[in-house]
Protein backbone atom coordinates (compact mmCIF):
# COMPACT_ATOMS: atom_id res chain seq x y z
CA UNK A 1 -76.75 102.47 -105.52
CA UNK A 2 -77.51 99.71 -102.76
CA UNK A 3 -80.35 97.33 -102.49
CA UNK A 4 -81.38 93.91 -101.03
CA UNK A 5 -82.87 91.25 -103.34
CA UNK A 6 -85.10 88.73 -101.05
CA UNK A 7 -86.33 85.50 -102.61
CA UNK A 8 -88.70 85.29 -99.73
CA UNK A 9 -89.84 82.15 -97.37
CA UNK A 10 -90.32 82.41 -93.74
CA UNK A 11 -87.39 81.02 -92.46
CA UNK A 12 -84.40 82.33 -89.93
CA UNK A 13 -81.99 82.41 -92.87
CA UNK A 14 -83.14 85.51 -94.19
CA UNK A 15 -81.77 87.53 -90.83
CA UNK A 16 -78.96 87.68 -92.79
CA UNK A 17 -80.12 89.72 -95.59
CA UNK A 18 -81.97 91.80 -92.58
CA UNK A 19 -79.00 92.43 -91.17
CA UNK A 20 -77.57 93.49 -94.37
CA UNK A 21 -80.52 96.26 -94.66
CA UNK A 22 -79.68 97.56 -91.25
CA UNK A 23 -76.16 97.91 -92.43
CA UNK A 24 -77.01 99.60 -95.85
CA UNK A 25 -79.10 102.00 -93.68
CA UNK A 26 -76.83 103.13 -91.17
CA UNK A 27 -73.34 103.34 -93.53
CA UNK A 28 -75.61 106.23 -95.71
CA UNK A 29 -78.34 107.98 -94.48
CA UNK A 30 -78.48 107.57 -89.90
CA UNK A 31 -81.65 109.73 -88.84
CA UNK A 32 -81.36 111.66 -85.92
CA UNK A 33 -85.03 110.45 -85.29
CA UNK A 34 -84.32 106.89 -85.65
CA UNK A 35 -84.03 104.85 -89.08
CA UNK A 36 -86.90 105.10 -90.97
CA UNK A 37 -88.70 102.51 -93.47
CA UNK A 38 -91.29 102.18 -96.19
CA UNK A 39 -93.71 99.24 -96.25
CA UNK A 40 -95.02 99.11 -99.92
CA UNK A 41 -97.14 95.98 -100.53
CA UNK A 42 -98.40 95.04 -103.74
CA UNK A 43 -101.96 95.69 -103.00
CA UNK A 44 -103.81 97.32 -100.16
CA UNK A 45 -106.75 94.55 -99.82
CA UNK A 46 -105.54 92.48 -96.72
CA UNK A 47 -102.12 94.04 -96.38
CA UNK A 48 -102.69 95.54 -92.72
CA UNK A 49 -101.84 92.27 -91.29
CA UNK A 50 -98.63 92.02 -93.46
CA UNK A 51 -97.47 95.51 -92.40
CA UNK A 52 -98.02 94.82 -88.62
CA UNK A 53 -95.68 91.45 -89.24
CA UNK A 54 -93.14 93.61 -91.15
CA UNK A 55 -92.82 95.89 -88.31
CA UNK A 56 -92.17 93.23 -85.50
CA UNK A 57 -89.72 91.71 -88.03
CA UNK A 58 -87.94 95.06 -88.50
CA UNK A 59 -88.00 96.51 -85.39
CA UNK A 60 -85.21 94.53 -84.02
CA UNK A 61 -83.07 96.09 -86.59
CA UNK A 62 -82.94 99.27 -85.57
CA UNK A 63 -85.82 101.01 -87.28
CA UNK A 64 -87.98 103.16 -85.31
CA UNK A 65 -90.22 104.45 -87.72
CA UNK A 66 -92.49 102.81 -90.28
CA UNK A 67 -94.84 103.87 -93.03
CA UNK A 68 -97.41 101.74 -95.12
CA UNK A 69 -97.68 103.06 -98.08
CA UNK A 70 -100.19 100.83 -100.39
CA UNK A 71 -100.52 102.40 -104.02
CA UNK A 72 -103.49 100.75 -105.88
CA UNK A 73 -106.05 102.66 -103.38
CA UNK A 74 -105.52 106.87 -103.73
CA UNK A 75 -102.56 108.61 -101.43
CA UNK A 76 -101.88 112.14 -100.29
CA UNK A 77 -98.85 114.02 -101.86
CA UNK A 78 -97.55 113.73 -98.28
CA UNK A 79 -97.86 110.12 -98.47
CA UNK A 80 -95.68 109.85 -101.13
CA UNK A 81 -93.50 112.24 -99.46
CA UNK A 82 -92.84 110.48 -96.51
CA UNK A 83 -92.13 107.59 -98.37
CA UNK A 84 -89.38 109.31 -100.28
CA UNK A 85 -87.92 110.93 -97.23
CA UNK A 86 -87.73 107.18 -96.01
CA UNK A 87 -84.29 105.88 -94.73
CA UNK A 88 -85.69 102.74 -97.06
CA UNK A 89 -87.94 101.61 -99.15
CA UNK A 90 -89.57 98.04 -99.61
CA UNK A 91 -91.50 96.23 -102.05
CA UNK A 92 -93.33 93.25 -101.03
CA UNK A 93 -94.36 90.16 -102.62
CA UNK A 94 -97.48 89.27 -104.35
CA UNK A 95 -98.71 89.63 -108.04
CA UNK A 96 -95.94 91.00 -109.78
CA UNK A 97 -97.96 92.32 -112.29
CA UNK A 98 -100.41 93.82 -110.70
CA UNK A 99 -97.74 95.78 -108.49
CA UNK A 100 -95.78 96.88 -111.67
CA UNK A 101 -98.84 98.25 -113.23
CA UNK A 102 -99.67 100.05 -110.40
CA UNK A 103 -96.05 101.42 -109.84
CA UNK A 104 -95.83 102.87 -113.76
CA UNK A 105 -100.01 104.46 -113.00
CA UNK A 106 -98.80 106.59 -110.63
CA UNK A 107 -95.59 107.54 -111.82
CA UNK A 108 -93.31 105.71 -109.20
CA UNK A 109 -91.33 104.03 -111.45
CA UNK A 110 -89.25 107.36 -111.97
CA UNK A 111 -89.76 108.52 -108.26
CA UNK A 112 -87.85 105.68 -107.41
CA UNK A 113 -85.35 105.71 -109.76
CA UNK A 114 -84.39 109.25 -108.19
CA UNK A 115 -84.68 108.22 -104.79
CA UNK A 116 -82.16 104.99 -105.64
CA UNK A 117 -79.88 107.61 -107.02
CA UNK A 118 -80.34 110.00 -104.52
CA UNK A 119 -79.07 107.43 -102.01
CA UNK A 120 -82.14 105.75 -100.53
CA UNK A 121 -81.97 101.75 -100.03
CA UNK A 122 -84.36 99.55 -101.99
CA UNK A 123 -85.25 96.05 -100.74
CA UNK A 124 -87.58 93.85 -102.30
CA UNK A 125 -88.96 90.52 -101.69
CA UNK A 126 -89.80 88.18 -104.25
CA UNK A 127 -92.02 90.18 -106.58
CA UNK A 128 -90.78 93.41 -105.29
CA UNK A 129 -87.22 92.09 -106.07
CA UNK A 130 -88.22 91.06 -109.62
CA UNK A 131 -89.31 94.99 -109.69
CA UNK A 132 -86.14 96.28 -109.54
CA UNK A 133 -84.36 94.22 -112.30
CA UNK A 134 -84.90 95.32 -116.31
CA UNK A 135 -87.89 93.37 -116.58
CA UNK A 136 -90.41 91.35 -114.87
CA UNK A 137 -90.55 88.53 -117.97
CA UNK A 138 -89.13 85.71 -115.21
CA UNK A 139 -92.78 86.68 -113.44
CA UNK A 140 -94.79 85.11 -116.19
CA UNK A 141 -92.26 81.97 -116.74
CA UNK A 142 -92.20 79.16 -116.42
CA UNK A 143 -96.17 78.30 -116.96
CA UNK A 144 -96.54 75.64 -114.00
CA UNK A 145 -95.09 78.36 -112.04
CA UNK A 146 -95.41 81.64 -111.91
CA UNK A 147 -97.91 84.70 -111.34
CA UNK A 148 -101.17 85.20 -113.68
CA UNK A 149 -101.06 88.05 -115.60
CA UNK A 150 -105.25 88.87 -114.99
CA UNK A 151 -104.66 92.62 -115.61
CA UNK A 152 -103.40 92.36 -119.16
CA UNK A 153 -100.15 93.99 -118.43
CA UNK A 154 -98.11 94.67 -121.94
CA UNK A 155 -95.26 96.93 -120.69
CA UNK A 156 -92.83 94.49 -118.60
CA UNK A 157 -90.19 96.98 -118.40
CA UNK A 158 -89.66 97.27 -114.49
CA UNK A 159 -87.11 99.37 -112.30
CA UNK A 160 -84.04 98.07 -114.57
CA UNK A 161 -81.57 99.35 -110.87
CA UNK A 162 -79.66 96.06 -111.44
CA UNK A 163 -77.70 94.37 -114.32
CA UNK A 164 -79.72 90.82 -114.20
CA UNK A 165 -83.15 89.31 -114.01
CA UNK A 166 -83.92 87.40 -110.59
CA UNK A 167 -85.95 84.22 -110.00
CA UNK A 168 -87.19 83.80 -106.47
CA UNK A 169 -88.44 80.64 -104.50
CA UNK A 170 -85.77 78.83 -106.75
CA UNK A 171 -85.50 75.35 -105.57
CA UNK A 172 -83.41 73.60 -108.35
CA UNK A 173 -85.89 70.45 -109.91
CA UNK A 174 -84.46 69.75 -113.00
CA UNK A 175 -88.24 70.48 -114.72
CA UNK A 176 -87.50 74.28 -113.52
CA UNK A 177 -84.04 74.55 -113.96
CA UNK A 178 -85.08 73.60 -117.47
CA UNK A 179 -87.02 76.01 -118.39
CA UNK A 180 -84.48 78.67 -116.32
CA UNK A 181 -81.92 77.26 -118.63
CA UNK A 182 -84.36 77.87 -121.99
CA UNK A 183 -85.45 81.36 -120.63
CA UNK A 184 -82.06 82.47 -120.54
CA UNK A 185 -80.99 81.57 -124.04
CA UNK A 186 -83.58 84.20 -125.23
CA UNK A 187 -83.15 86.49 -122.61
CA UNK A 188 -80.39 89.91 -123.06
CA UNK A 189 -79.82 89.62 -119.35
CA UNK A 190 -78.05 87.21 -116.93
CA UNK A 191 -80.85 85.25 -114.91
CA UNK A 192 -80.18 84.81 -111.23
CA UNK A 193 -82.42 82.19 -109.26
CA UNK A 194 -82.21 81.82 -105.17
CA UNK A 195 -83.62 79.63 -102.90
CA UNK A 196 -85.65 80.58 -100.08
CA UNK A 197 -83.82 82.53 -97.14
CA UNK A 198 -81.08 83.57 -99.89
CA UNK A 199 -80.80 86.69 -101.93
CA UNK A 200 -78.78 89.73 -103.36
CA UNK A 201 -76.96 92.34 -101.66
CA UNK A 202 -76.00 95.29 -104.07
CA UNK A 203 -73.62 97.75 -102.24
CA UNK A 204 -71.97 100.46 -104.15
CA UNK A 205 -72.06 98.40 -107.51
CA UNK A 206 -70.83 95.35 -105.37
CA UNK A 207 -72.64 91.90 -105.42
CA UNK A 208 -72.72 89.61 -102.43
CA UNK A 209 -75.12 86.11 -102.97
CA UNK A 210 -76.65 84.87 -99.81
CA UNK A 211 -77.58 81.21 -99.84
CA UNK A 212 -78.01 78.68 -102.48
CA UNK A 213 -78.00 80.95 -106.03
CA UNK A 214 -77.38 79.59 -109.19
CA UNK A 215 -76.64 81.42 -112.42
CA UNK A 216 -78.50 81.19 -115.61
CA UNK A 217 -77.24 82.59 -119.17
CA UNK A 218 -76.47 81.88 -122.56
CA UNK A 219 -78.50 78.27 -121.94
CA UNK A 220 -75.64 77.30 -119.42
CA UNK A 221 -75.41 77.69 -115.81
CA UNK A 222 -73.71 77.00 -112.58
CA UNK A 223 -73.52 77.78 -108.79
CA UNK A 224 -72.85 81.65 -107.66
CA UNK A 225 -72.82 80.14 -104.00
CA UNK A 226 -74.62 77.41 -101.91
């Protein structure tokens, strides 16, 4: 299965990992019509002027056609359909969550499992990245920073598509990498933070780190690449 872990910021360093999308895209599933592409955001309020940004960043890259596909306001079966005939599919950032809760309500968690496995490409950026690992825990941690949990979500299993739990925005302070190092004595899963304009390429069960990433498990930790 392929996807694209962003950590997010708005910064020319992610055109790698853009470029890596475009590539994921055209090795697997080249549309006749043009590549294809899902814009999921975390919540519909306000996310019209997200979508038209996504689409000027995108375009460049080959797609042709786009989709915005919000899913805590009601959809049409066809909707959903188009989404899953996408060449991709990606989550944006906001209140992780909120967007998890809203994924597991209307059953997406499993749609997207099958679409992963049916060969479609998942990116996600920031909390749509932390979507796709095992849990979203890393969301809620550490408490001076990370997102508020104002819908009461209990269930934090998320996606679980990769082998590790991903910090985004990571900038290395020693009061966060801290608390990354504390987290990941507790935590069953390796813990993989990335600085802005970095992230993780999954292709065919193959890693590739883009940017500064640093490793987190077992309370020790060290550099994955700079």
């Amino acid at each position: 299965m392929n996807f694209i872990l962003y950590s997010g910021g708005n910064t020319a360093k992610n055109r790698t990992l853009h470029a890596a999308l475009e590539g994921l895209v055209s090795a697997r599933r080249r549309r006749a019509d043009g590549r294809s592409i899902t814009y999921v955001p975390f919540a519909a309020a306000g996310s019209d002027a997200f979508y038209r940004r996504f689409v000027r960043r995108y375009r460049p890259y080959g797609f042709k056609n786009f989709h915005h596909f919000p899913i805590d306001v009601p959809f049409t079966p066809d909707a959903l359909e188009k989404a899953l005939a996408s060449d991709a599919i990606y989550l944006a950032g906001g209140n992780t969550f909120y967007f998890l809760h809203h994924l597991r309500r209307c059953g997406l968690l499993t749609r997207f499992r099958d679409y992963a496995a049916a060969g479609g490409v998942i990116a996600g950026l920031s909390a749509g990245a932390i979507i796709l690992t095992p849990n979203i825990g890393l969301a809620g941690y550490p408490p001076f920073d990370c997102d508020r949990n104002d819908i009461g979500l209990k269930d934090l299993r998320a996606l679980s598509l990769v082998p590790f739990e991903f910090f985004p925005h990571y900038h290395g302070r020693a009061p966060l990498r801290a608390a990354l190092l504390d987290y990941s004595k507790r935590s069953l899963n390796p813990l993989v933070g990335v600085a802005d304009g970095g992230g993780v390429v999954v292709e065919d069960g193959r890693l590739e780190f883009v940017g500064r990433t640093e490793l987190f498990m077992g309370g020790a930790h060290g550099r994955l690449s700079v």
